[in-house]
N, C-alpha and C. Protein backbone atom coordinates (compact mmCIF):
# COMPACT_ATOMS: atom_id res chain seq x y z
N UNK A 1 0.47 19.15 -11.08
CA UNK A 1 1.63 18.51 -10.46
C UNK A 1 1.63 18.83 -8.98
N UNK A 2 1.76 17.86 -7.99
CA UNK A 2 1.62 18.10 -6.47
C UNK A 2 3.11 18.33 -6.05
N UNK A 3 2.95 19.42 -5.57
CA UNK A 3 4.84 19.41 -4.62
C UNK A 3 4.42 19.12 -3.30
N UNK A 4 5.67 18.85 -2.43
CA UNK A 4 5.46 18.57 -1.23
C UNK A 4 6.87 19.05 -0.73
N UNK A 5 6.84 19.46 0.63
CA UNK A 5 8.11 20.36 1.39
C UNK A 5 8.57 19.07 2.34
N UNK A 6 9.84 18.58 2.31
CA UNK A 6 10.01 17.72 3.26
C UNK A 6 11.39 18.19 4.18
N UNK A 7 11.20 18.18 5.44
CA UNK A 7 12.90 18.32 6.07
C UNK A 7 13.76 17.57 5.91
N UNK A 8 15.06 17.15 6.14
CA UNK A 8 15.78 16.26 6.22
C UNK A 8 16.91 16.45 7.46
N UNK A 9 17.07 15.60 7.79
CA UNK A 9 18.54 16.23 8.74
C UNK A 9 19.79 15.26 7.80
N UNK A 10 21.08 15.64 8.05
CA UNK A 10 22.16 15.16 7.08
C UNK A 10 23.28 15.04 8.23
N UNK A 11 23.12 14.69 9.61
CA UNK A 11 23.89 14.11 10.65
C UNK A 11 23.58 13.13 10.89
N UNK A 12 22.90 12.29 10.58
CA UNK A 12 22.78 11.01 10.68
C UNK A 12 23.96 9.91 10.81
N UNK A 13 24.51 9.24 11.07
CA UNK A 13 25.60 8.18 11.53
C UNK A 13 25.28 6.97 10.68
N UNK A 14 26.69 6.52 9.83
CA UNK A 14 26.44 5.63 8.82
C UNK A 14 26.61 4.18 9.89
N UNK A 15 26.29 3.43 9.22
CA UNK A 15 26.35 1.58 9.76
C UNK A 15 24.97 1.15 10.38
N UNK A 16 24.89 0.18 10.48
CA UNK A 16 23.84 -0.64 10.75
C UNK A 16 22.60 -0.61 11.95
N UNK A 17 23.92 -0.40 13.25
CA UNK A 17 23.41 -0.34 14.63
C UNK A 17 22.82 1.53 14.46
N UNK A 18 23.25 2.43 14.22
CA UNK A 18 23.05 3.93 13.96
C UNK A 18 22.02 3.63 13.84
N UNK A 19 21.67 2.85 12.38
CA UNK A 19 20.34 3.01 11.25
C UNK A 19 19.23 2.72 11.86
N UNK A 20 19.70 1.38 12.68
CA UNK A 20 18.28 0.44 13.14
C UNK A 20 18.12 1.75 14.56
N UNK A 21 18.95 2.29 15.07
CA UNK A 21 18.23 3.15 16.27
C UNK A 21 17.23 4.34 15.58
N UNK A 22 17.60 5.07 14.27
CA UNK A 22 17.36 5.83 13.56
C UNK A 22 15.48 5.33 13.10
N UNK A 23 15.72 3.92 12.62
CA UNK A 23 14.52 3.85 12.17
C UNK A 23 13.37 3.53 13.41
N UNK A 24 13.93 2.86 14.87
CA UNK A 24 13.26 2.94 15.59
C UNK A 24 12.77 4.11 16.76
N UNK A 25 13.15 5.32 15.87
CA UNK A 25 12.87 6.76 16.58
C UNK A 25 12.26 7.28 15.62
N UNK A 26 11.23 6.33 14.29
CA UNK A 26 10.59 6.52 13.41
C UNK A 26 10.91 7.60 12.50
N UNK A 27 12.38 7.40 11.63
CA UNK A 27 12.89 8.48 10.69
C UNK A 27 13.08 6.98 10.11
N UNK A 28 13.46 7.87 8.39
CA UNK A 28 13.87 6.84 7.72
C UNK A 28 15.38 7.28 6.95
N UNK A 29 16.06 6.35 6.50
CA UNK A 29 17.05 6.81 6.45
C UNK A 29 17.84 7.04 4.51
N UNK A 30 18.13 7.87 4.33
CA UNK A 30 18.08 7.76 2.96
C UNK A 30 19.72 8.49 2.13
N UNK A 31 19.55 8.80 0.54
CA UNK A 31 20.92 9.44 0.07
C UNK A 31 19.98 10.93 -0.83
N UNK A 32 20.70 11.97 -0.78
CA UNK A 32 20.38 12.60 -1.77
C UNK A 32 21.76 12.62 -3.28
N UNK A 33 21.29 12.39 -4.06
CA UNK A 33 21.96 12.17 -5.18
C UNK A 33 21.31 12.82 -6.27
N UNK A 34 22.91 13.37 -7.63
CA UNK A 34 22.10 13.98 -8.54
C UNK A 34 23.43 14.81 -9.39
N UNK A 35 22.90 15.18 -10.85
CA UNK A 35 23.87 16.31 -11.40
C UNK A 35 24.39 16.93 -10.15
N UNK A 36 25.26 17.56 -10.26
CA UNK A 36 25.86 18.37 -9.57
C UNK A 36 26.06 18.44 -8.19
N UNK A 37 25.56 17.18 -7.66
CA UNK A 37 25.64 17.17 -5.94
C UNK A 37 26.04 16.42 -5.62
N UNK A 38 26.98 16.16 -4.63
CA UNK A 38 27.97 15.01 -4.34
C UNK A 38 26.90 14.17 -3.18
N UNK A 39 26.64 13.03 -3.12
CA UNK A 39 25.81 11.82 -2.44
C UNK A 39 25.93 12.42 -0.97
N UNK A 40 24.92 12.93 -0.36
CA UNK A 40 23.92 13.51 0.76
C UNK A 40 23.38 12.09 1.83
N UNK A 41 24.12 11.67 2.97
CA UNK A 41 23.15 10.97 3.64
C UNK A 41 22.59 11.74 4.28
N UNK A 42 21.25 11.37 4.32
CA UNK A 42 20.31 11.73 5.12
C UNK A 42 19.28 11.27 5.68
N UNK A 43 18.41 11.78 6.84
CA UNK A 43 17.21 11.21 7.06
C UNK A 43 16.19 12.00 7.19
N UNK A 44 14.63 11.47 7.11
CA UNK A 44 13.82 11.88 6.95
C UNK A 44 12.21 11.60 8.03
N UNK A 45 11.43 12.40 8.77
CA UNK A 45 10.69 11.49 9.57
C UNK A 45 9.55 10.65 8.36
N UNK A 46 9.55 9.29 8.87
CA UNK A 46 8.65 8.32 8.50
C UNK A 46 7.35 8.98 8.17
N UNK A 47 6.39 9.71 9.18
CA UNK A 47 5.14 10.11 8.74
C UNK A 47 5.14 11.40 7.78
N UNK A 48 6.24 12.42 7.67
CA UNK A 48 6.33 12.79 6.71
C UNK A 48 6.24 12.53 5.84
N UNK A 49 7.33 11.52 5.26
CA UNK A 49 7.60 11.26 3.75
C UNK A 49 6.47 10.23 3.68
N UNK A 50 5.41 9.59 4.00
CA UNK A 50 4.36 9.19 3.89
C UNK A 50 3.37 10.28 3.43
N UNK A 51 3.37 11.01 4.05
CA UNK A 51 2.22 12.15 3.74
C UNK A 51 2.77 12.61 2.02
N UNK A 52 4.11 12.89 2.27
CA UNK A 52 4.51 14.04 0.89
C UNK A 52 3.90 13.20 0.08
N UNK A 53 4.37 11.60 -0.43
CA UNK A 53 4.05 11.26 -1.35
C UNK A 53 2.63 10.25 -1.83
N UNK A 54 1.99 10.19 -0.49
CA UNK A 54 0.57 9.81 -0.36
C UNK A 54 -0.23 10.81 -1.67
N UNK A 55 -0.36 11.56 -2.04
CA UNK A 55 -1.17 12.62 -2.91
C UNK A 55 -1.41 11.83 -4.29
N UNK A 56 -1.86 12.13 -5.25
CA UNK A 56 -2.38 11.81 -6.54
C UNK A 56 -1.01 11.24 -7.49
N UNK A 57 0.20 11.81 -7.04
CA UNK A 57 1.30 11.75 -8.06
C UNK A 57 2.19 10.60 -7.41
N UNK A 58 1.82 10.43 -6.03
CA UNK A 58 2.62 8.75 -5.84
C UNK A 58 4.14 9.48 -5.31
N UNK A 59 4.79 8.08 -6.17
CA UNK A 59 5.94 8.63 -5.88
C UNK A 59 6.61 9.54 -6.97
N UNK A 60 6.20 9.87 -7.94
CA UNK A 60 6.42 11.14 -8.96
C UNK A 60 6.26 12.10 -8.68
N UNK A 61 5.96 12.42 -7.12
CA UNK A 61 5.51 13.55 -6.45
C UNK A 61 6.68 14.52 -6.45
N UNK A 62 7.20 16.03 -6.83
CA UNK A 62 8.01 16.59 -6.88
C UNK A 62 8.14 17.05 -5.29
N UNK A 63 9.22 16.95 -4.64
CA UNK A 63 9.33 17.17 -3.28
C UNK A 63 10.36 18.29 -3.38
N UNK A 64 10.39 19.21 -2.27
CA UNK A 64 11.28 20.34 -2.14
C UNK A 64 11.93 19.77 -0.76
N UNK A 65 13.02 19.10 -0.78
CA UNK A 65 13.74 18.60 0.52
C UNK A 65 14.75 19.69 1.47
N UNK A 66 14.24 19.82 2.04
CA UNK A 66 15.39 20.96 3.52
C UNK A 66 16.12 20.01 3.66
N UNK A 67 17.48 20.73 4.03
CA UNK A 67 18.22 19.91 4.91
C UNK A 67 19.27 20.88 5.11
N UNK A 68 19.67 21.08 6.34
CA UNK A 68 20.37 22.37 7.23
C UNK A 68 20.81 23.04 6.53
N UNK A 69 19.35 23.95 6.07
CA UNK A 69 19.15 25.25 5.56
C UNK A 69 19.57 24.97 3.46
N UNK A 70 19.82 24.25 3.37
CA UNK A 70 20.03 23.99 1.51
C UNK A 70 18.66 23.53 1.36
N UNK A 71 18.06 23.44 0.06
CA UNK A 71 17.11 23.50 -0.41
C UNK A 71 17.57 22.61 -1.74
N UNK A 72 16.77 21.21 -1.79
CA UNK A 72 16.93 20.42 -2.89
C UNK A 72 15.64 20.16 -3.61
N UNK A 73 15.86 19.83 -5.22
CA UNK A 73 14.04 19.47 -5.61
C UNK A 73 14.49 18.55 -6.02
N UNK A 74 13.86 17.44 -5.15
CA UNK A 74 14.00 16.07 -5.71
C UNK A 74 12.72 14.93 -5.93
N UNK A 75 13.04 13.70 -6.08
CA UNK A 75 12.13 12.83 -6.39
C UNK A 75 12.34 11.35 -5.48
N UNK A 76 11.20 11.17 -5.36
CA UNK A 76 11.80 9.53 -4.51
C UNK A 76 12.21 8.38 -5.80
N UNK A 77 13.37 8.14 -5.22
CA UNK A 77 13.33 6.95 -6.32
C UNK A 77 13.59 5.49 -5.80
N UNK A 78 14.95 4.66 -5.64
CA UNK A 78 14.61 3.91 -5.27
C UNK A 78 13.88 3.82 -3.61
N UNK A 79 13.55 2.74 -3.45
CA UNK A 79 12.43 2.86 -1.87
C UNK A 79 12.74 1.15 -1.79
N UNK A 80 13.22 1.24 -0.73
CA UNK A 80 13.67 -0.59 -0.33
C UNK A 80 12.69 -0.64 1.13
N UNK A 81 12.26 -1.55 1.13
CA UNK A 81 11.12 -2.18 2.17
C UNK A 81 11.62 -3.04 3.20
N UNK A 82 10.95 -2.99 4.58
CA UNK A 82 11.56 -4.48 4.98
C UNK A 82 10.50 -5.47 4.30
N UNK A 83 11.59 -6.25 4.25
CA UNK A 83 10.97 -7.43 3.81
C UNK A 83 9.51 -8.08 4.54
N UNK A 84 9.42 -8.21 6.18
CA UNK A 84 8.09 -8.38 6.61
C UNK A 84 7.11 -7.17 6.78
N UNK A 85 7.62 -6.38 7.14
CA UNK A 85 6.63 -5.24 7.69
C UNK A 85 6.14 -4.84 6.69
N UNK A 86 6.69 -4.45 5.26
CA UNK A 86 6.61 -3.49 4.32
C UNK A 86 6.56 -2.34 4.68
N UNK A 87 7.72 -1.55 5.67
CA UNK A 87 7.49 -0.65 6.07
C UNK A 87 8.82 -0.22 5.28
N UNK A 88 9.20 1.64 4.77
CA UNK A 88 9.88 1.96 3.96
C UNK A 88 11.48 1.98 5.18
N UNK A 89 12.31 0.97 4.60
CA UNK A 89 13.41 1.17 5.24
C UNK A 89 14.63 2.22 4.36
N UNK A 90 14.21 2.40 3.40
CA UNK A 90 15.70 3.56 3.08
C UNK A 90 14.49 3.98 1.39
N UNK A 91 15.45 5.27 1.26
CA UNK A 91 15.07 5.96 0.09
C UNK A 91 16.07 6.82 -0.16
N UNK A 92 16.27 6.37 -1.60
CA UNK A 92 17.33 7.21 -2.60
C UNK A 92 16.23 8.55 -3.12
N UNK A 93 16.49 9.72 -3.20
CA UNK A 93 15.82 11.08 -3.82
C UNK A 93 17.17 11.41 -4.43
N UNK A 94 16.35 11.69 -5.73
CA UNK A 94 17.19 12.01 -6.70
C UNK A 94 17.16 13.92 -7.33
N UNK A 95 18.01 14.44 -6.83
CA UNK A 95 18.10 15.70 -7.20
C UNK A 95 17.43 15.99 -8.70
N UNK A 96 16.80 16.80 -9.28
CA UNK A 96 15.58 16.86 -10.81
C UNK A 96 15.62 18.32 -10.97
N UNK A 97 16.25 18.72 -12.48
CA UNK A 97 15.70 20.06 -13.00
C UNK A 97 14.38 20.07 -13.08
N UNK A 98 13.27 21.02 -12.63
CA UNK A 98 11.78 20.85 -12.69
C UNK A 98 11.33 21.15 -14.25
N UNK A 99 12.59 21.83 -15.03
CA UNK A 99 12.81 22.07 -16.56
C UNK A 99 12.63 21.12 -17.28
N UNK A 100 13.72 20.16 -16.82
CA UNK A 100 14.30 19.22 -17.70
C UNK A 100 13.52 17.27 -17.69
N UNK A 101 13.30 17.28 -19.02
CA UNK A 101 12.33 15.74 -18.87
C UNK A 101 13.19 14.73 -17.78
N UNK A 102 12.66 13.90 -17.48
CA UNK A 102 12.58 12.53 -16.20
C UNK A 102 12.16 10.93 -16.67
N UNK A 103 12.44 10.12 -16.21
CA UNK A 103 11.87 8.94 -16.82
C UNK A 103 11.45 8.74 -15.14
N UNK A 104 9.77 8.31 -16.00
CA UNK A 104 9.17 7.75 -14.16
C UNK A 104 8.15 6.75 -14.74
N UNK A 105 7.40 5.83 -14.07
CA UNK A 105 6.75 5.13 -14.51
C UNK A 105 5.28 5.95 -13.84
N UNK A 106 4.36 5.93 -14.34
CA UNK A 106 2.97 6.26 -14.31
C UNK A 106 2.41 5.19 -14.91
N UNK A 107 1.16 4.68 -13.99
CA UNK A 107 0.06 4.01 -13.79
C UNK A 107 -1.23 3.40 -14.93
N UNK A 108 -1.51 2.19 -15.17
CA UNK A 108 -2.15 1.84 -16.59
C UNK A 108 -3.91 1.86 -16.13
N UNK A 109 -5.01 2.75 -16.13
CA UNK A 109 -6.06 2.06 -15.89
C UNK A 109 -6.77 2.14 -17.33
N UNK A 110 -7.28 0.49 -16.98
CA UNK A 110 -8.57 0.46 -18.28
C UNK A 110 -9.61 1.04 -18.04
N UNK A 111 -10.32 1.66 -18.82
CA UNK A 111 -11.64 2.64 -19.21
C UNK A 111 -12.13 1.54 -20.19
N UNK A 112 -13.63 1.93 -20.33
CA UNK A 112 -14.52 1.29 -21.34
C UNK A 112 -14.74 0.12 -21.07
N UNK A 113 -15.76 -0.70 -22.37
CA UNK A 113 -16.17 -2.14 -21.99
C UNK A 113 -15.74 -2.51 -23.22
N UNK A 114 -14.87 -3.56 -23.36
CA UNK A 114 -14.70 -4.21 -24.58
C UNK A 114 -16.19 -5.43 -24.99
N UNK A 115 -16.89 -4.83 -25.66
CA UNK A 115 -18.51 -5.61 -25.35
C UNK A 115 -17.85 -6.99 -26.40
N UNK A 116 -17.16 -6.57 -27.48
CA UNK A 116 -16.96 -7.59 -28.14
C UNK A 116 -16.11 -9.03 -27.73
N UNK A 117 -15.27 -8.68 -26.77
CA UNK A 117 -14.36 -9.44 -26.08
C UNK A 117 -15.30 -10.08 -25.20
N UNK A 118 -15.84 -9.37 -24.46
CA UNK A 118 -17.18 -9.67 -23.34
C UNK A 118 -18.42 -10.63 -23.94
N UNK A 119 -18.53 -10.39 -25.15
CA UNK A 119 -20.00 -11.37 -25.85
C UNK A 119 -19.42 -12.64 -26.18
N UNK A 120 -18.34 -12.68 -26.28
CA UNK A 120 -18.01 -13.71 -27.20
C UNK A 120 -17.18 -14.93 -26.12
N UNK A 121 -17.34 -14.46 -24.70
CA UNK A 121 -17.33 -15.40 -23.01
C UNK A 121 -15.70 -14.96 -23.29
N UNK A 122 -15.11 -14.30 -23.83
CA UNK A 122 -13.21 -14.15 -24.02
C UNK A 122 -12.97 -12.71 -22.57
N UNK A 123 -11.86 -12.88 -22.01
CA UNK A 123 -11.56 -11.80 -21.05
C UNK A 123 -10.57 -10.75 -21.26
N UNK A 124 -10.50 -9.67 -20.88
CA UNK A 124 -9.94 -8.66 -21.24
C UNK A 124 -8.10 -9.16 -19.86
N UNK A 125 -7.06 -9.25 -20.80
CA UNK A 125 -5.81 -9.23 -19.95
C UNK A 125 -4.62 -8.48 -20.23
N UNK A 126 -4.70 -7.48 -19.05
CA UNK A 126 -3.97 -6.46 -18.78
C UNK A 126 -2.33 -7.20 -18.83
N UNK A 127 -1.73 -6.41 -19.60
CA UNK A 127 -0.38 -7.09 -19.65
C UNK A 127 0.66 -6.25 -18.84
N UNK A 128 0.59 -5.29 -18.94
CA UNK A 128 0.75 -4.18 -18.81
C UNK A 128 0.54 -3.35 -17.57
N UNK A 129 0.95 -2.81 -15.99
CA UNK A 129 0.04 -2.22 -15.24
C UNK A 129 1.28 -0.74 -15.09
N UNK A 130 1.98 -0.75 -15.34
CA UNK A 130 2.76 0.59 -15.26
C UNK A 130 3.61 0.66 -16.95
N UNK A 131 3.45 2.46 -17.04
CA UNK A 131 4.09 2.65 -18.34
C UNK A 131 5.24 3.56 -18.41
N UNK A 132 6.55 3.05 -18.58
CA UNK A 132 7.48 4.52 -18.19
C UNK A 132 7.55 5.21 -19.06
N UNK A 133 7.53 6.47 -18.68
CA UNK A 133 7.39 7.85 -19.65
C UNK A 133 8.16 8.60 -19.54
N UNK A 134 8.63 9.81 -20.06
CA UNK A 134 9.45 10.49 -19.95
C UNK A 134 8.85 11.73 -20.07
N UNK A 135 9.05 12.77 -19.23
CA UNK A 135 8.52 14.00 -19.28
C UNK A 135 8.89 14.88 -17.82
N UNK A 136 8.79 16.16 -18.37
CA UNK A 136 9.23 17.37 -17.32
C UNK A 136 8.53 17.26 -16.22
N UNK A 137 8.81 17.32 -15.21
CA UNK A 137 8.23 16.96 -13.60
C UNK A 137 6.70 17.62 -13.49
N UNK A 138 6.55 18.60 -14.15
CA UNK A 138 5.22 19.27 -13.80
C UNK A 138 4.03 18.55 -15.07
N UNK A 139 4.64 17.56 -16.16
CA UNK A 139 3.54 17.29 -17.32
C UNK A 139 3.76 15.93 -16.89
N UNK A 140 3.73 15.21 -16.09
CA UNK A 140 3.95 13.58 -15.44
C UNK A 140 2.53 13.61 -15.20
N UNK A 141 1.72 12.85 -15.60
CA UNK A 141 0.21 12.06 -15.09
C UNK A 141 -0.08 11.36 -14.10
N UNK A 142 -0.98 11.85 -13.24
CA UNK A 142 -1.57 10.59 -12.41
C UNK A 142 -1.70 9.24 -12.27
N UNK A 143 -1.95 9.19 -14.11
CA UNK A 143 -2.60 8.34 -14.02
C UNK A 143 -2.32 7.99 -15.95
N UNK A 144 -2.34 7.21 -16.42
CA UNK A 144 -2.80 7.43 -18.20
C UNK A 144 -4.55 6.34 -18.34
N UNK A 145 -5.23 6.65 -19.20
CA UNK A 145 -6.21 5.58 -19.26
C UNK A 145 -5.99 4.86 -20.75
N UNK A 146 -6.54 3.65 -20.67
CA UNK A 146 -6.48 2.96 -22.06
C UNK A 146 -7.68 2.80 -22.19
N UNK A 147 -8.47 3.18 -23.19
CA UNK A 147 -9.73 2.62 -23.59
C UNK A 147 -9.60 1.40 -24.05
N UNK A 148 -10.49 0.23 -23.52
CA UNK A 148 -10.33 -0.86 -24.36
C UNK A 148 -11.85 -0.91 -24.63
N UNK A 149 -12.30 -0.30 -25.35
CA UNK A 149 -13.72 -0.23 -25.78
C UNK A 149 -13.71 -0.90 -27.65
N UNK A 150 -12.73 -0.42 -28.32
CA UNK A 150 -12.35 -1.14 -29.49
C UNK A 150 -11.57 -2.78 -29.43
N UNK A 151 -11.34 -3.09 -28.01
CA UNK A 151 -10.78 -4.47 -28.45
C UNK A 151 -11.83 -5.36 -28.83
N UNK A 152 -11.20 -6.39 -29.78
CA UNK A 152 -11.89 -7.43 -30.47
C UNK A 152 -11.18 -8.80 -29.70
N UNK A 153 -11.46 -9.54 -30.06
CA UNK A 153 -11.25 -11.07 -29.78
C UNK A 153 -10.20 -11.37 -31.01
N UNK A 154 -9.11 -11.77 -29.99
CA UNK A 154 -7.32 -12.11 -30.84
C UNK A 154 -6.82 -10.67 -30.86
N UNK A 155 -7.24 -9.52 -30.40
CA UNK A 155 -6.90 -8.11 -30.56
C UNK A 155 -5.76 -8.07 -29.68
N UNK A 156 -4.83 -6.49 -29.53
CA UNK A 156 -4.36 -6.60 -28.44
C UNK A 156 -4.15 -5.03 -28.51
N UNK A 157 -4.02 -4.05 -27.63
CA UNK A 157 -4.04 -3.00 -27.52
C UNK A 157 -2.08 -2.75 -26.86
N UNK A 158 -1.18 -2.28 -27.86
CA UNK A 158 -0.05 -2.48 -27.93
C UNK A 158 1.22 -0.10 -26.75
N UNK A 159 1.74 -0.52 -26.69
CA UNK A 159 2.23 0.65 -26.45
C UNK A 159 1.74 2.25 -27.15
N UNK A 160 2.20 1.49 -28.28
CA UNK A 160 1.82 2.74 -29.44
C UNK A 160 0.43 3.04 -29.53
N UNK A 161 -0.89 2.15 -29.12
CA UNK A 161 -2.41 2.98 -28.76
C UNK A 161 -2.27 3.71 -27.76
N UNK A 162 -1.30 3.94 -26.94
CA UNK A 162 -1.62 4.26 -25.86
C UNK A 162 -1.94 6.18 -25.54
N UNK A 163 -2.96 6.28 -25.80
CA UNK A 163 -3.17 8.31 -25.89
C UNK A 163 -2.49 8.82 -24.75
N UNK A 164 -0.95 9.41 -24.58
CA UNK A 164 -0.13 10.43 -24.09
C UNK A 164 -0.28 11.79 -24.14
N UNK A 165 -0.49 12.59 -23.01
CA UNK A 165 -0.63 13.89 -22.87
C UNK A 165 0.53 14.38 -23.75
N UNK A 166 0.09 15.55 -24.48
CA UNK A 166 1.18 16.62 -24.72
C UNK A 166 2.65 16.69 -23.68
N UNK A 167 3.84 16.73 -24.16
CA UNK A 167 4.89 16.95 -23.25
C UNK A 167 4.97 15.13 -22.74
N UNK A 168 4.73 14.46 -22.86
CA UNK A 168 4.89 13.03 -22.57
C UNK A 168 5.00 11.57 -23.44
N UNK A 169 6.17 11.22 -23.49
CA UNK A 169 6.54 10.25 -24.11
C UNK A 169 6.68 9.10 -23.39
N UNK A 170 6.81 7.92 -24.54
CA UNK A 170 6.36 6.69 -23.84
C UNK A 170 8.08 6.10 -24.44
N UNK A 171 8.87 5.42 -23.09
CA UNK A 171 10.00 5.33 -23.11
C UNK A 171 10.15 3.51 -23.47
N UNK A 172 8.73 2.99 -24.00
CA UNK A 172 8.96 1.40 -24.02
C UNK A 172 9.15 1.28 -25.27
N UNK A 173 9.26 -0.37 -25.93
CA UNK A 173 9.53 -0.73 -26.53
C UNK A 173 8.08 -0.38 -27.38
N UNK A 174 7.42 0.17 -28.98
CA UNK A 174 5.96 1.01 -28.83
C UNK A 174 5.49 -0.69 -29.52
N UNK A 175 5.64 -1.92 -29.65
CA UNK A 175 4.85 -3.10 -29.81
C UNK A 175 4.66 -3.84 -28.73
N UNK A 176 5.17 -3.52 -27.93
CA UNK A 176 4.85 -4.25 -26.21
C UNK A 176 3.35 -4.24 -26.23
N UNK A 177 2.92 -5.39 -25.27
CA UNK A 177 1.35 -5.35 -25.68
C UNK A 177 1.21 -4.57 -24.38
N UNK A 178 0.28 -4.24 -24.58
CA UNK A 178 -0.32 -3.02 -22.63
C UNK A 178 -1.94 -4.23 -22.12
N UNK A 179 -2.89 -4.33 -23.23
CA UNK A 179 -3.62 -5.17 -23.14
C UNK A 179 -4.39 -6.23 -24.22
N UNK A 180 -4.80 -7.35 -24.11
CA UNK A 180 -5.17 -8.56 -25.13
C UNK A 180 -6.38 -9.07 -24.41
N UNK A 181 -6.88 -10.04 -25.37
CA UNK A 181 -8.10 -10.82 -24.96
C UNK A 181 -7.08 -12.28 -24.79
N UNK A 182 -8.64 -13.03 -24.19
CA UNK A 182 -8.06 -14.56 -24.25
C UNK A 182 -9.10 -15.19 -24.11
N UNK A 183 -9.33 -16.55 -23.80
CA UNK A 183 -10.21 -17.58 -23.90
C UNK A 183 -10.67 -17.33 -22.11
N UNK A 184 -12.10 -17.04 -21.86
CA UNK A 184 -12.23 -17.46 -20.26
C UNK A 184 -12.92 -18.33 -20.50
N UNK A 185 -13.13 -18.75 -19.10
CA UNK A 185 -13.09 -20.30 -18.95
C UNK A 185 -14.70 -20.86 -20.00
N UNK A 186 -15.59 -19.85 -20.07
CA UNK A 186 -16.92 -20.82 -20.97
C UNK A 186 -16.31 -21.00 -22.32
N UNK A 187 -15.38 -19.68 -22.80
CA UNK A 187 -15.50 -20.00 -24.21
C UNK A 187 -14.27 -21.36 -23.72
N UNK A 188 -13.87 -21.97 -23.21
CA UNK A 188 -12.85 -22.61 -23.19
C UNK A 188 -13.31 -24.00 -22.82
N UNK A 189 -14.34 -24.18 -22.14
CA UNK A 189 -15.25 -24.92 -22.12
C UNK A 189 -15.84 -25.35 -23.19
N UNK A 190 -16.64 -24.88 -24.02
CA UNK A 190 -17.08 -24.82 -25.06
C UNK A 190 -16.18 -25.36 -26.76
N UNK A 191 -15.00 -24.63 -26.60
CA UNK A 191 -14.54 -25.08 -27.66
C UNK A 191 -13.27 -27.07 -27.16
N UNK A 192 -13.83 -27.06 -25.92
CA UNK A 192 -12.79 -28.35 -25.58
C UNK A 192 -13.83 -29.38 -26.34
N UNK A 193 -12.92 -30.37 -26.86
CA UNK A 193 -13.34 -31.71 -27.61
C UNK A 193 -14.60 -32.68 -27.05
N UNK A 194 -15.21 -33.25 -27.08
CA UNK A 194 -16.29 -33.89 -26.40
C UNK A 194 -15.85 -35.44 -25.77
């Protein structure tokens, strides 16, 4: 599990004109929220909170936030964008027992070759690209993999295949499909009428 130390300052000035000077002195501007803590504005510098959560864990990254002299362990959660730049205009961090389980979404990659899906001209389709899980901040994954080395043609590789680390549960519906085959375009070619 990656932590990361971030400052915050919590003088920041609420409304619009404040914000936009705020974000153009490259901070971003955000809330801390959570059990036991009454809603924290605050801000944060831009290349910081880029760095904290740049690492392997994304934004599941457990962060230790300063802010004049208190000490919070939180998580990024929501993250609103501008709309052109895609640059991060505000972020909610959510105060987290490092004890107590979390619901976060972690990442779907396929492993293996489905040869049977593959011989038969059919394509492998990911339904699926994030899986929310639930688990204590330090047993959260990088990453989960799905083997699709057993799919067949009409198969579908559903929630419940999905191999979860110890300490990690899968918070979906467990018949949701994650991945299926389908017709690509030869076999589709092939079986069209003459």
């Amino acid at each position: 599990m990656s932590q990361a130390t971030l400052n915050a300052s919590t003088d920041r000035e609420i409304g619009s004109r404040p914000v936009r000077r705020l974000r153009a002195a490259g901070s971003i501007p955000g809330v801390v929220y959570g059990e036991g803590v009454s809603p924290i504005p605050v801000a944060v510098n831009a290349k910081e909170f880029r760095t904290a959560v740049s690492g392997d864990q994304g934004l599941n990254t457990l962060i230790t936030l300063v802010a004049d002299g208190a000490s919070y362990t939180v998580m990024a959660r929501e993250i609103q964008r501008h709309p052109v730049r895609g640059t991060v205009a505000h972020v909610d961090f959510q105060v987290v027992d490092p004890n107590k389980p979390v619901t976060v979404d972690v990442p779907l990659h396929l492993v293996g070759d489905a040869v049977e899906v593959r011989h038969a001209d059919y394509e492998v389709d990911q339904q699926m690209f994030v899986l929310v899980v639930t688990a204590r901040p330090d047993l959260i994954p990088t990453h989960l993999d799905v083997d699709i080395s057993p799919l067949t043609v009409g198969d579908s590789i559903r929630i419940s295949d999905v191999i979860l680390p110890e300490g990690v549960s899968a918070a979906g519906e467990p018949t949701l499909t994650v991945v299926t085959s389908r017709a690509g375009r030869a076999a589709k070619t092939a079986g069209a009428p003459a």
